[in-house]
PDB file of N, CA and C in Angstrom:
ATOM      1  N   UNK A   1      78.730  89.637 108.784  1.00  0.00           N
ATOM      2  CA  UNK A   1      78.534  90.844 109.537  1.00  0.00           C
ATOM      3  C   UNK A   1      79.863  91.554 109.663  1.00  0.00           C
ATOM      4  N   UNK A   2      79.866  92.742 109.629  1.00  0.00           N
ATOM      5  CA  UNK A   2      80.958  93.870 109.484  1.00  0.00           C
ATOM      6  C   UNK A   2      80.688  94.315 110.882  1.00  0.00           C
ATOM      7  N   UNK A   3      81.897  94.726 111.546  1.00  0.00           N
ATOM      8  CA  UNK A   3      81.534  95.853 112.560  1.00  0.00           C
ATOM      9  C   UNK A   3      82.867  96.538 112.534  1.00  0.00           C
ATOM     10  N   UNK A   4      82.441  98.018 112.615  1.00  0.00           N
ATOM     11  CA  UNK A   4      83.177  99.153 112.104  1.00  0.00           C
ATOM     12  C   UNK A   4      83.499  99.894 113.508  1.00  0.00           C
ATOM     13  N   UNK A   5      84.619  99.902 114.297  1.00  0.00           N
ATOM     14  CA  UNK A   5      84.100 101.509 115.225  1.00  0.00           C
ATOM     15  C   UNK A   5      85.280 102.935 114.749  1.00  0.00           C
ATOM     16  N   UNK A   6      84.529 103.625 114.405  1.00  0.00           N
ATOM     17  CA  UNK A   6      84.493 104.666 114.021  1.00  0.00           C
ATOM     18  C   UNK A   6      85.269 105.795 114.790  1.00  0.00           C
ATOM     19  N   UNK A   7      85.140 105.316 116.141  1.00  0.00           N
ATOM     20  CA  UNK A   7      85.445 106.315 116.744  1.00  0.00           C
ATOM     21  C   UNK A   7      85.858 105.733 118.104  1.00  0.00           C
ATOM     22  N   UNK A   8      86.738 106.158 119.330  1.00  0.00           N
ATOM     23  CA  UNK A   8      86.994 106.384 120.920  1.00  0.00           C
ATOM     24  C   UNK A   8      86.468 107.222 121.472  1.00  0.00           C
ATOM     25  N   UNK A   9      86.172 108.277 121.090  1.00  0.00           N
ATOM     26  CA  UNK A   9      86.368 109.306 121.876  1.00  0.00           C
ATOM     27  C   UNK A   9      87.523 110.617 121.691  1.00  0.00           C
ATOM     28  N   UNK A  10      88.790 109.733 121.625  1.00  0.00           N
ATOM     29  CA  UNK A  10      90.093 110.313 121.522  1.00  0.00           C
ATOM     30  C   UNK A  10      91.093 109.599 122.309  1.00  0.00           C
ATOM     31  N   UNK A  11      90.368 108.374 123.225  1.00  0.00           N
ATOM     32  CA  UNK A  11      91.160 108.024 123.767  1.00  0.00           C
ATOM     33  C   UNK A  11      92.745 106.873 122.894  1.00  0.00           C
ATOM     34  N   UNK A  12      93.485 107.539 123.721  1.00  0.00           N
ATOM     35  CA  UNK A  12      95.157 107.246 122.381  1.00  0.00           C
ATOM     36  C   UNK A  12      95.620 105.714 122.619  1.00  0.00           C
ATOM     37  N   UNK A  13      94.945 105.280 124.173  1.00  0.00           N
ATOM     38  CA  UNK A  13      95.892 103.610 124.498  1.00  0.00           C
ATOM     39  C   UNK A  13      95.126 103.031 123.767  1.00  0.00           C
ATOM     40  N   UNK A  14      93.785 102.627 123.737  1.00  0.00           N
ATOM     41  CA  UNK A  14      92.835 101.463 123.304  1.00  0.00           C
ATOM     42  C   UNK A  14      91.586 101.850 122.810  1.00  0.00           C
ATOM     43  N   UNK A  15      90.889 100.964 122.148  1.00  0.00           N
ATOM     44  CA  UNK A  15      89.751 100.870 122.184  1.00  0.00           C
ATOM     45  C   UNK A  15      88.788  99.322 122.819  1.00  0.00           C
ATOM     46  N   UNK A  16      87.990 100.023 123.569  1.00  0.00           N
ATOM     47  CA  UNK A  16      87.226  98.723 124.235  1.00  0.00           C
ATOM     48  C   UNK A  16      85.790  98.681 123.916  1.00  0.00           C
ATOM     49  N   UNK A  17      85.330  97.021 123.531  1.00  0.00           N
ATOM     50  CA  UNK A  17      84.132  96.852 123.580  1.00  0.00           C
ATOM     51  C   UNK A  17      83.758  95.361 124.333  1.00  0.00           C
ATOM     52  N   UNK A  18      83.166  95.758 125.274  1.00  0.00           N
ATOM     53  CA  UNK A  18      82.458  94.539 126.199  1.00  0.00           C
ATOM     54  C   UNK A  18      82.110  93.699 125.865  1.00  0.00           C
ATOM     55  N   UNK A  19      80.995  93.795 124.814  1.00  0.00           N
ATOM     56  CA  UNK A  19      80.002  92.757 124.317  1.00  0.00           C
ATOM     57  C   UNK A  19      79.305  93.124 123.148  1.00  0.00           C
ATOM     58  N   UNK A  20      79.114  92.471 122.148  1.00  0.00           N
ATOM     59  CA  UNK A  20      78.057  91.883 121.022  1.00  0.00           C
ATOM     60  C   UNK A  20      77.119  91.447 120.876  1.00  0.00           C
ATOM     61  N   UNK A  21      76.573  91.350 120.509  1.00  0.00           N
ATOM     62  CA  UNK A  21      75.213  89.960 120.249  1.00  0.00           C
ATOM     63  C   UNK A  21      74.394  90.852 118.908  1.00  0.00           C
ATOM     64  N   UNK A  22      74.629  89.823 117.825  1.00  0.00           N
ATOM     65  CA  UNK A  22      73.546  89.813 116.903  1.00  0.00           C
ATOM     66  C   UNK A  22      72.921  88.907 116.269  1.00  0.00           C
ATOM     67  N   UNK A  23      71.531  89.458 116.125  1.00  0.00           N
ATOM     68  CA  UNK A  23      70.404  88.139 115.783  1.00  0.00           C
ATOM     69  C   UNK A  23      70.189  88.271 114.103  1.00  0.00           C
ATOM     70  N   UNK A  24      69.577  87.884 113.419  1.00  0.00           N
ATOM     71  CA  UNK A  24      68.807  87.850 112.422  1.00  0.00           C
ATOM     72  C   UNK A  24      69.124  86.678 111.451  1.00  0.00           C
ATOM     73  N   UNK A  25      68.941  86.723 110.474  1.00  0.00           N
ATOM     74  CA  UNK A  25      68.812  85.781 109.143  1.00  0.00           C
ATOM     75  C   UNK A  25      69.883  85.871 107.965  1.00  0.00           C
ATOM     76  N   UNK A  26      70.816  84.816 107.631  1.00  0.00           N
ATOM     77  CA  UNK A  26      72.061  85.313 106.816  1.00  0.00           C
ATOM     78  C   UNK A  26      70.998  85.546 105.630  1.00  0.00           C
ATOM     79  N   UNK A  27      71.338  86.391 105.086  1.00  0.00           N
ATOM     80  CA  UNK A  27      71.107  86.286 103.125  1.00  0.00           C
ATOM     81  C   UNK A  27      72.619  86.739 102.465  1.00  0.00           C
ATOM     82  N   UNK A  28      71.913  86.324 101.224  1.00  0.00           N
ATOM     83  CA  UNK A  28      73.251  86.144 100.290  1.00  0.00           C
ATOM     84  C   UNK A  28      74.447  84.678 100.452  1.00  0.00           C
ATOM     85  N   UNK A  29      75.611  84.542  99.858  1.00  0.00           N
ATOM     86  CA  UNK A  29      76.341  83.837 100.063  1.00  0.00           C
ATOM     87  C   UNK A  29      77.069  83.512 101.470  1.00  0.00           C
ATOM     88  N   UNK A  30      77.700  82.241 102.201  1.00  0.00           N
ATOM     89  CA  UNK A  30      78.511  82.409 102.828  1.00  0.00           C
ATOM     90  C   UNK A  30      79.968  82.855 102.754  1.00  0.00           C
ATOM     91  N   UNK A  31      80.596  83.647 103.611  1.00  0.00           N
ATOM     92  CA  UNK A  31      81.756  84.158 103.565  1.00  0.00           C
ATOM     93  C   UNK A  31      82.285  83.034 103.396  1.00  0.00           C
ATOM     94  N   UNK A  32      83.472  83.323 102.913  1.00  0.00           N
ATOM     95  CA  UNK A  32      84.283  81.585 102.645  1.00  0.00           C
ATOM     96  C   UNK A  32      85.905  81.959 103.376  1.00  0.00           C
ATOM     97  N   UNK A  33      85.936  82.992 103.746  1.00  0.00           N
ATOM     98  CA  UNK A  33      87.018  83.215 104.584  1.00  0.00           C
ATOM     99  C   UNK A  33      87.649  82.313 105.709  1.00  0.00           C
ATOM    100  N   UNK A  34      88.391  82.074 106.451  1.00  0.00           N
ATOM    101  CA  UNK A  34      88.187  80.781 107.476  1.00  0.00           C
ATOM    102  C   UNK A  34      88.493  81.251 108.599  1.00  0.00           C
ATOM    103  N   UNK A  35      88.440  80.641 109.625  1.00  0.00           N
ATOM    104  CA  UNK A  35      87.724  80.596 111.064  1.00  0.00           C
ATOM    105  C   UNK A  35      89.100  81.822 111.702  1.00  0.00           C
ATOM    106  N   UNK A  36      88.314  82.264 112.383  1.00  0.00           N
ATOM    107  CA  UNK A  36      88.836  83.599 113.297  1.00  0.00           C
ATOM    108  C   UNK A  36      89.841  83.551 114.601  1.00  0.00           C
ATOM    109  N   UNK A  37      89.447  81.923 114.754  1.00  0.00           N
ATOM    110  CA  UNK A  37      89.930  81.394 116.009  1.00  0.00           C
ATOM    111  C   UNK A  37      91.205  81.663 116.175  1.00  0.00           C
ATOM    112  N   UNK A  38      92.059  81.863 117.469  1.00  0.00           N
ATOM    113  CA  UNK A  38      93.239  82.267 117.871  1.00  0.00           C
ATOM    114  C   UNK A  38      93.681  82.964 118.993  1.00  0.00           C
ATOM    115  N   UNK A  39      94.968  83.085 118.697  1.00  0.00           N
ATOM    116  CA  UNK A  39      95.572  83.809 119.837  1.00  0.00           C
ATOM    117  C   UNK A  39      96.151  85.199 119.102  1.00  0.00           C
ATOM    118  N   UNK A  40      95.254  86.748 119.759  1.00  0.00           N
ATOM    119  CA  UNK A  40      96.160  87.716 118.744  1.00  0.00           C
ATOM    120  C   UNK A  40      96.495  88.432 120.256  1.00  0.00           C
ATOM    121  N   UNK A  41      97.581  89.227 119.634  1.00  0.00           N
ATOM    122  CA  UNK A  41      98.506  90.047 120.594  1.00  0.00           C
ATOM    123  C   UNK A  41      97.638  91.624 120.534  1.00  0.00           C
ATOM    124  N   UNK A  42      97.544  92.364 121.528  1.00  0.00           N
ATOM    125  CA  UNK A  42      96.910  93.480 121.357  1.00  0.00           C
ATOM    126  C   UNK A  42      97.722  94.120 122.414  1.00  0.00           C
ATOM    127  N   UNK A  43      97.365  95.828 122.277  1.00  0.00           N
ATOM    128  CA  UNK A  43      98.058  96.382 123.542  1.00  0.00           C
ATOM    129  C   UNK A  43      97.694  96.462 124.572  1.00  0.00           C
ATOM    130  N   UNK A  44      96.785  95.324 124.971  1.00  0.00           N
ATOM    131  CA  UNK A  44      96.121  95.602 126.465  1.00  0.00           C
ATOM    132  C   UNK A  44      96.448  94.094 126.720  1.00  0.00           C
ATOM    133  N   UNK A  45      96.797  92.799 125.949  1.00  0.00           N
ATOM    134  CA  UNK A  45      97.032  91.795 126.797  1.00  0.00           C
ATOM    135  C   UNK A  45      96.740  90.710 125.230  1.00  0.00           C
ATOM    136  N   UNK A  46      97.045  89.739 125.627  1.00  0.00           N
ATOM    137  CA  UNK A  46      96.447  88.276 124.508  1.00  0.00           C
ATOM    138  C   UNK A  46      94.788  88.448 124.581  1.00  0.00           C
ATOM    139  N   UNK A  47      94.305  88.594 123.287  1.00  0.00           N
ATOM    140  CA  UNK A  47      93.093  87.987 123.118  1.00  0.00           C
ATOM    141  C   UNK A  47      92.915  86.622 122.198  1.00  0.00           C
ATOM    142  N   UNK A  48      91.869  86.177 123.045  1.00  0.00           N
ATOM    143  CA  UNK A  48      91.721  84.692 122.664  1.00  0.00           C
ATOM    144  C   UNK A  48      90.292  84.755 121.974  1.00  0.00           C
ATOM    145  N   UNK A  49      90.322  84.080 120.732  1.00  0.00           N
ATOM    146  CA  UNK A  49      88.768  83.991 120.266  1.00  0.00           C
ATOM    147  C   UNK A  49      88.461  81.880 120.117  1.00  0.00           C
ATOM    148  N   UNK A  50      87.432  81.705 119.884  1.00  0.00           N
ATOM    149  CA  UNK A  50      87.230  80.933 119.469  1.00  0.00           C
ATOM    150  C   UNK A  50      85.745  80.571 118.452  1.00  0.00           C
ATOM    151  N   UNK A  51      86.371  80.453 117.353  1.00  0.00           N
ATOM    152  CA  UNK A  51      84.871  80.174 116.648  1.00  0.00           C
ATOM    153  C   UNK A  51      84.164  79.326 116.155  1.00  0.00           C
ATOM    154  N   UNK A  52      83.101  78.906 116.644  1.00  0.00           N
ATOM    155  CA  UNK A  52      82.283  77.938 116.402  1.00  0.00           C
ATOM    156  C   UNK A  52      80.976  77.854 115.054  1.00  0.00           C
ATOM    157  N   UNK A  53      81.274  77.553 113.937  1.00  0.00           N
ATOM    158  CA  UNK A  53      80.062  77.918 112.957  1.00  0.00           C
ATOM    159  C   UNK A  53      80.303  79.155 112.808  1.00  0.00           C
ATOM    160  N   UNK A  54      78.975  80.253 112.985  1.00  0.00           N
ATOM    161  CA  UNK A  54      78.805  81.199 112.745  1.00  0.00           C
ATOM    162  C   UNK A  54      79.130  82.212 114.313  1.00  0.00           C
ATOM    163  N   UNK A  55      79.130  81.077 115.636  1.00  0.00           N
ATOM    164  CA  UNK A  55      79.517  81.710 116.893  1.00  0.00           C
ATOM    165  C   UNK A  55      80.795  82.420 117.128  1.00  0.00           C
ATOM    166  N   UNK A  56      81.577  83.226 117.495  1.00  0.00           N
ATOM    167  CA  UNK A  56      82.693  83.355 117.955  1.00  0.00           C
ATOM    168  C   UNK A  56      82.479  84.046 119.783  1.00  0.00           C
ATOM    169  N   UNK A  57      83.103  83.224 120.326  1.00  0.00           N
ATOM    170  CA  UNK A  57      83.316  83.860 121.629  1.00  0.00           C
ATOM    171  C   UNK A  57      84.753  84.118 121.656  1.00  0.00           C
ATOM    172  N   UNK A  58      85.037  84.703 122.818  1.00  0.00           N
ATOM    173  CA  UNK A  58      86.332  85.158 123.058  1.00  0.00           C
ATOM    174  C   UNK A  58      86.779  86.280 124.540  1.00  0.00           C
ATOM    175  N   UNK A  59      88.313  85.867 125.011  1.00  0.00           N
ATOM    176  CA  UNK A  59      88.108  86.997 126.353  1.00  0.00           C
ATOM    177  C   UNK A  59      89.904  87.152 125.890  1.00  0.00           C
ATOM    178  N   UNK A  60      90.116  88.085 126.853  1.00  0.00           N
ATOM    179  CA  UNK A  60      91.161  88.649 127.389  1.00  0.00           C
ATOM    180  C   UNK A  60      91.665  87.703 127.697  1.00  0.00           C
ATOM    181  N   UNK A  61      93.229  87.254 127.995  1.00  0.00           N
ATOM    182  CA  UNK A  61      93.912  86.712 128.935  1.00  0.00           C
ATOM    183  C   UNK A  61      94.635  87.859 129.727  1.00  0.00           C
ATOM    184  N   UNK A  62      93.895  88.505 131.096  1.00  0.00           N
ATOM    185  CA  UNK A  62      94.247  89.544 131.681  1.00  0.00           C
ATOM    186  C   UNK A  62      94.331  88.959 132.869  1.00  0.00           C
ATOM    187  N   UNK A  63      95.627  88.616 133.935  1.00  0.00           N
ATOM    188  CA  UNK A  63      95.907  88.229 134.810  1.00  0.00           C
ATOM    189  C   UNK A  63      95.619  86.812 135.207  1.00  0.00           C
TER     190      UNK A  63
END
């Protein structure tokens, strides 16, 4: 799964998205890329992911 955002608004500090969730059925091959998991630096604070299989959760470390 790809997710693209396209757009803010205009706003110039960030872009934010709350939440995800998608359902359905893989077809085709698996990505063979490897796991997402980590610590990345962003301009609003550390984000933390962690990925499980095909799961990834993840939050802010904000205060």
């Amino acid at each position: 799964m790809r997710l693209i955002i396209r757009s803010n608004w205009g706003y110039a500090t960030y872009t934010e998205m709350m939440e995800l969730e998608a359902y359905g059925t893989p077809v085709g091959t698996a990505d063979t890329r490897g796991s997402v998991s980590g610590v990345y630096s962003t301009n609003y604070n550390l984000l933390k992911l962690i990925q499980t299989g095909h799961r990834v959760e993840g939050c802010y470390d904000w205060g």
